[in-house]
Protein backbone atom coordinates (compact mmCIF):
# COMPACT_ATOMS: atom_id res chain seq x y z
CA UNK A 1 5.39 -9.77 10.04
CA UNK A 2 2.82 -10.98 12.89
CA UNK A 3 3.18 -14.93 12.86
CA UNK A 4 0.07 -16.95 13.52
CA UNK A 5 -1.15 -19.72 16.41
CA UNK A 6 0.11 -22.55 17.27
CA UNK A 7 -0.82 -25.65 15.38
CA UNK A 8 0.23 -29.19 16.10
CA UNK A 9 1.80 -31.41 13.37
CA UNK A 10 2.03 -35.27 13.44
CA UNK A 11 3.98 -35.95 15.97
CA UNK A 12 2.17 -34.16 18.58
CA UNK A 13 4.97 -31.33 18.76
CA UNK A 14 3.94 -27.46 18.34
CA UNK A 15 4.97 -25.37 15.74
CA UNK A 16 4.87 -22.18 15.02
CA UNK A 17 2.42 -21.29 12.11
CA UNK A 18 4.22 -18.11 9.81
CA UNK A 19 1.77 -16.45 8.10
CA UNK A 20 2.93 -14.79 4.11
CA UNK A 21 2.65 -11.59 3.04
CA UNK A 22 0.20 -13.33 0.16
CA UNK A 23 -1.88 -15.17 3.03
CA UNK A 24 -2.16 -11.82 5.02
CA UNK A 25 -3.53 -10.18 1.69
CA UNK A 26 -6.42 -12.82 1.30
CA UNK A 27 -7.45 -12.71 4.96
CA UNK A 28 -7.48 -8.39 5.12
CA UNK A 29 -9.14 -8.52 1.79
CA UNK A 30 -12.16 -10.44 3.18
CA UNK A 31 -12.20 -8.43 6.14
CA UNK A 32 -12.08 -4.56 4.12
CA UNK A 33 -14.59 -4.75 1.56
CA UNK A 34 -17.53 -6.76 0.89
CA UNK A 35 -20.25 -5.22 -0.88
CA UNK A 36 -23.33 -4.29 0.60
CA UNK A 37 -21.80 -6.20 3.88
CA UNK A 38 -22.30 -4.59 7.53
CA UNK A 39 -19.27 -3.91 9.86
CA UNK A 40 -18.36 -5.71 13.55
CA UNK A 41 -18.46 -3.50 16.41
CA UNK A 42 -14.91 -3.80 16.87
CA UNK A 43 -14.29 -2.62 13.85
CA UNK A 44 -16.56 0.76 14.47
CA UNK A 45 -14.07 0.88 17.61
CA UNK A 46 -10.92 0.96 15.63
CA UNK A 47 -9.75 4.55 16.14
CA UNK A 48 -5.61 6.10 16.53
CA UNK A 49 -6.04 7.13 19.97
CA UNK A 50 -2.80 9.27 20.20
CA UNK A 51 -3.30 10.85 16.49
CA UNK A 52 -2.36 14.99 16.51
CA UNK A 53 -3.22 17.55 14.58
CA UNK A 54 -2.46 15.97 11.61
CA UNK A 55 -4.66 14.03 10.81
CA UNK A 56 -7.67 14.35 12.47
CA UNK A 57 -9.03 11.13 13.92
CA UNK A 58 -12.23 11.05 11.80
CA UNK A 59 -15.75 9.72 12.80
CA UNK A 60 -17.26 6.58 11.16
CA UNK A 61 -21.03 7.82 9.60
CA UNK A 62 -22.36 4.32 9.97
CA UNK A 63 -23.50 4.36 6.65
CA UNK A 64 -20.74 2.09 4.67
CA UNK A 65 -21.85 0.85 0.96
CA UNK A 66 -18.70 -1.12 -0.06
CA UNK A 67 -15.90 -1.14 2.55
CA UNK A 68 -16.58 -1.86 5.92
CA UNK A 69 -15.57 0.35 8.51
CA UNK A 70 -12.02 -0.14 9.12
CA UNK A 71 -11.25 0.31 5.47
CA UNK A 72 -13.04 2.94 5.29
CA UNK A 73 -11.87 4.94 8.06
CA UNK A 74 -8.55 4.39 6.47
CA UNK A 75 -9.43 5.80 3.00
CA UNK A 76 -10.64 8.71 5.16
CA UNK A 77 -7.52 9.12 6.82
CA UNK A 78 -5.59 8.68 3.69
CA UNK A 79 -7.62 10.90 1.67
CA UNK A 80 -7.21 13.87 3.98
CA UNK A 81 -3.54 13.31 4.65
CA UNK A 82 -3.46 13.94 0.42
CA UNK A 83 -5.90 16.55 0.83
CA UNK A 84 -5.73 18.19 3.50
CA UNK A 85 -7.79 21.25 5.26
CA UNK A 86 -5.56 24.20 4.66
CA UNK A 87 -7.27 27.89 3.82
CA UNK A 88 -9.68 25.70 1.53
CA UNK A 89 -11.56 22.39 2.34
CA UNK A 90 -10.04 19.02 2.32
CA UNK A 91 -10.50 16.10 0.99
CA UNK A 92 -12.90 15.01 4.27
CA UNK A 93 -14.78 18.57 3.66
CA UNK A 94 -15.72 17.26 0.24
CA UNK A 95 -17.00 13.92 1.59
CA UNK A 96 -14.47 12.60 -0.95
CA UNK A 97 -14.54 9.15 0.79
CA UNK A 98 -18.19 8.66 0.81
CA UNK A 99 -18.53 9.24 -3.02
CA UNK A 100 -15.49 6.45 -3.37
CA UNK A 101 -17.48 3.97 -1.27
CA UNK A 102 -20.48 4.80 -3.53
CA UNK A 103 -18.62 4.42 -6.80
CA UNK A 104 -17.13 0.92 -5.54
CA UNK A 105 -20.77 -0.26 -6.24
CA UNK A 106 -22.12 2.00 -8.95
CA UNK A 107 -18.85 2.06 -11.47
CA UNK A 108 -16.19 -0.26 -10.49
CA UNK A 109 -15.68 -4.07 -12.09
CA UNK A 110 -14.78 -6.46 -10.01
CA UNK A 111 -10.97 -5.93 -10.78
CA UNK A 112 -11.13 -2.53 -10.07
CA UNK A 113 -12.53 -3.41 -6.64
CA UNK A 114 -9.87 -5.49 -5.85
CA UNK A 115 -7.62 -3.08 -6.45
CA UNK A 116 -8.95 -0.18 -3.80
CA UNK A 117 -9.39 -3.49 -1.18
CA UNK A 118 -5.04 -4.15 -1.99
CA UNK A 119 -4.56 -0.62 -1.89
CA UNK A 120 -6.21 0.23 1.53
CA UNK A 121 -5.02 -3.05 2.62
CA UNK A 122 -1.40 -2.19 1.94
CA UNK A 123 -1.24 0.67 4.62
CA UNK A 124 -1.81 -1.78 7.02
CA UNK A 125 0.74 -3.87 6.24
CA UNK A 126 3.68 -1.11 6.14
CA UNK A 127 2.52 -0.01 9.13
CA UNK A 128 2.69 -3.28 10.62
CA UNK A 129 6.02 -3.59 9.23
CA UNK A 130 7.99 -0.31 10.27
CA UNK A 131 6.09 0.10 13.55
CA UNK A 132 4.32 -3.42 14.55
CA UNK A 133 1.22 -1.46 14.26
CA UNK A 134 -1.95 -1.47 12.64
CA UNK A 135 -2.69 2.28 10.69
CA UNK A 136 -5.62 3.19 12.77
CA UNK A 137 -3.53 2.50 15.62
CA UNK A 138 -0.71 4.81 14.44
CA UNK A 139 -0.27 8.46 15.87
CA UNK A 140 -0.54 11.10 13.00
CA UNK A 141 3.11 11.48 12.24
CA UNK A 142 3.20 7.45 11.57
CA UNK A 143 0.11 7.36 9.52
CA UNK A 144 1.85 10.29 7.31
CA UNK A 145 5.02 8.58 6.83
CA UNK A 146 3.19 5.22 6.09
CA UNK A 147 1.54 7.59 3.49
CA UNK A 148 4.48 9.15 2.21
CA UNK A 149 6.34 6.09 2.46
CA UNK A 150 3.80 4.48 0.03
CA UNK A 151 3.58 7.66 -2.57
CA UNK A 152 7.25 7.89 -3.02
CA UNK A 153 7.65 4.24 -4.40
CA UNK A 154 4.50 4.38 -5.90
CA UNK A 155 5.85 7.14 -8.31
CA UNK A 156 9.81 6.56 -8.14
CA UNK A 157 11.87 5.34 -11.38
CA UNK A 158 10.66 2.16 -10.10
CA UNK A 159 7.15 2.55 -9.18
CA UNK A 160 4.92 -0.22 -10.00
CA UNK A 161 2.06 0.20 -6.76
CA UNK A 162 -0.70 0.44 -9.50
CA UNK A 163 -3.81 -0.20 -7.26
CA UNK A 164 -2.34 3.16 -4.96
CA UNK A 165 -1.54 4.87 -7.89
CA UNK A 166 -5.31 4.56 -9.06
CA UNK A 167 -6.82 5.47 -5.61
CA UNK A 168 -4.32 8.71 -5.45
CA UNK A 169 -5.93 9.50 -8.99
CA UNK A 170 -9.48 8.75 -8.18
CA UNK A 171 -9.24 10.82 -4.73
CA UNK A 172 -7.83 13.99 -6.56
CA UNK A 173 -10.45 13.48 -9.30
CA UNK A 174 -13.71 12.89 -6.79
CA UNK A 175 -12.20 16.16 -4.75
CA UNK A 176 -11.51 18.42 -7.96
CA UNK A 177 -15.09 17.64 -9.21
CA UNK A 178 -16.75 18.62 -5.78
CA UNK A 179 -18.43 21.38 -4.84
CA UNK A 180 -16.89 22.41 -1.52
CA UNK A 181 -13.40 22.18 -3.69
CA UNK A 182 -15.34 24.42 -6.24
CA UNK A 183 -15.95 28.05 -5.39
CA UNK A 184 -17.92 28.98 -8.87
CA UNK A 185 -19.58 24.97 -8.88
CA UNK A 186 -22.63 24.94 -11.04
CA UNK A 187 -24.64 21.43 -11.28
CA UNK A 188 -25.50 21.09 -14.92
CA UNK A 189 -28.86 19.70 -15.06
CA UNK A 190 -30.60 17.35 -17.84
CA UNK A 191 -28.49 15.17 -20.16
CA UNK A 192 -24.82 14.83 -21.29
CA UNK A 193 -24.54 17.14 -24.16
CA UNK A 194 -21.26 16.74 -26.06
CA UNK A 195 -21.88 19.96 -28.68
CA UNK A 196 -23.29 23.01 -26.68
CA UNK A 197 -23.98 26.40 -28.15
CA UNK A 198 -22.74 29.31 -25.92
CA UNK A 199 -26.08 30.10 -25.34
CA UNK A 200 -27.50 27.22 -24.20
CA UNK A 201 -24.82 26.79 -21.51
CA UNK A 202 -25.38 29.96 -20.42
CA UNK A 203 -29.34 28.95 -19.85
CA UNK A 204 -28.18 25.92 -17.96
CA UNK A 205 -26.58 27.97 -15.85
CA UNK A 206 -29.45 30.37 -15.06
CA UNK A 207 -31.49 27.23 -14.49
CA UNK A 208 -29.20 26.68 -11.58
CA UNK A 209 -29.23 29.59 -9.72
């Protein structure tokens, strides 16, 4: 764990300020996602310099609702390391970290917020921890073991990493329902319509093409 500055105490003498896991937390937190807040230029700059083929060092679209850019360079990462490009698109093909920015705003409470912040959060820290690192700063072989590292306690016997757990979930679910990851994708326009006759889902679908 990175310690902090020096701070004097009483007696004049300097000591070294240790910083806790729980302090760390609170500080990233602030620093990942604030909605509707704009992001530092050093944080546009943040970029794995040595990261390979896997993954691909992805660029920042300027155009952050809920996470600034750091944490949201990191979901990309993340996302595509789960997802990645193979003979179909990946997660980053599907924009699947966009729509999660969106949906931080649009759909999530508060709690659920706080969650994806912890959860983004979190591969910083392990990679701080195995490789006195930051993720971004990682070369792609790190950032997948940080990843894998992660997803293997998160659903062991033991597992208990709910806020990763939920972001695995959501990107899977935001990729499945996309249309690059969707060969035959049809938008279905109007109305949510629980009880559809056969034929009128098959005029929906004309209406589409």
């Amino acid at each position: 764990m990175p310690s902090g500055s020096k701070t004097s105490n009483k007696g004049g003498k300097a000591r070294e300020r240790v910083w806790t896991r729980r302090q760390l937390l609170a500080g990233f937190g602030a620093a990942y996602g604030v909605a509707l807040a704009g992001c530092s230029g050093e944080d546009r700059a943040a970029r794995s310099a040595t990261a390979p083929a896997h993954p691909p060092v992805l660029p920042i679209r300027g155009d952050e609702v809920f996470f600034r850019a750091r944490a949201l360079h990191i979901l990309e990462i993340v996302s595509d390391i789960l997802i990645p490009r193979t003979s179909t698109p990946g997660a980053a093909d599907a924009g699947v970290s966009g729509v999660i920015d969106e949906m931080m705003v649009s759909w999530a409470s508060a709690d659920t917020q706080q969650q994806f912040i912890t959860a983004l959060t979190d591969f910083d820290m392990r990679a701080h921890e195995t490789y006195q690192r930051y993720f971004l700063k990682l070369t792609g072989e790190e950032q997948f073991a940080v990843v894998d590292a992660i997803d293997a306690e998160a659903f062991g016997q033991d597992g208990h990493n709910q806020p990763y757990r939920r972001l695995k979930s959501l990107i899977f679910h935001v990729y499945d329902t996309s249309e690059p990851a969707n060969p035959d994708y049809r938008l279905v326009p109007g109305a949510y319509r629980g009880n559809l006759s056969w034929q009128d889902y098959q005029a929906m679908l004309a209406a589409t093409e």
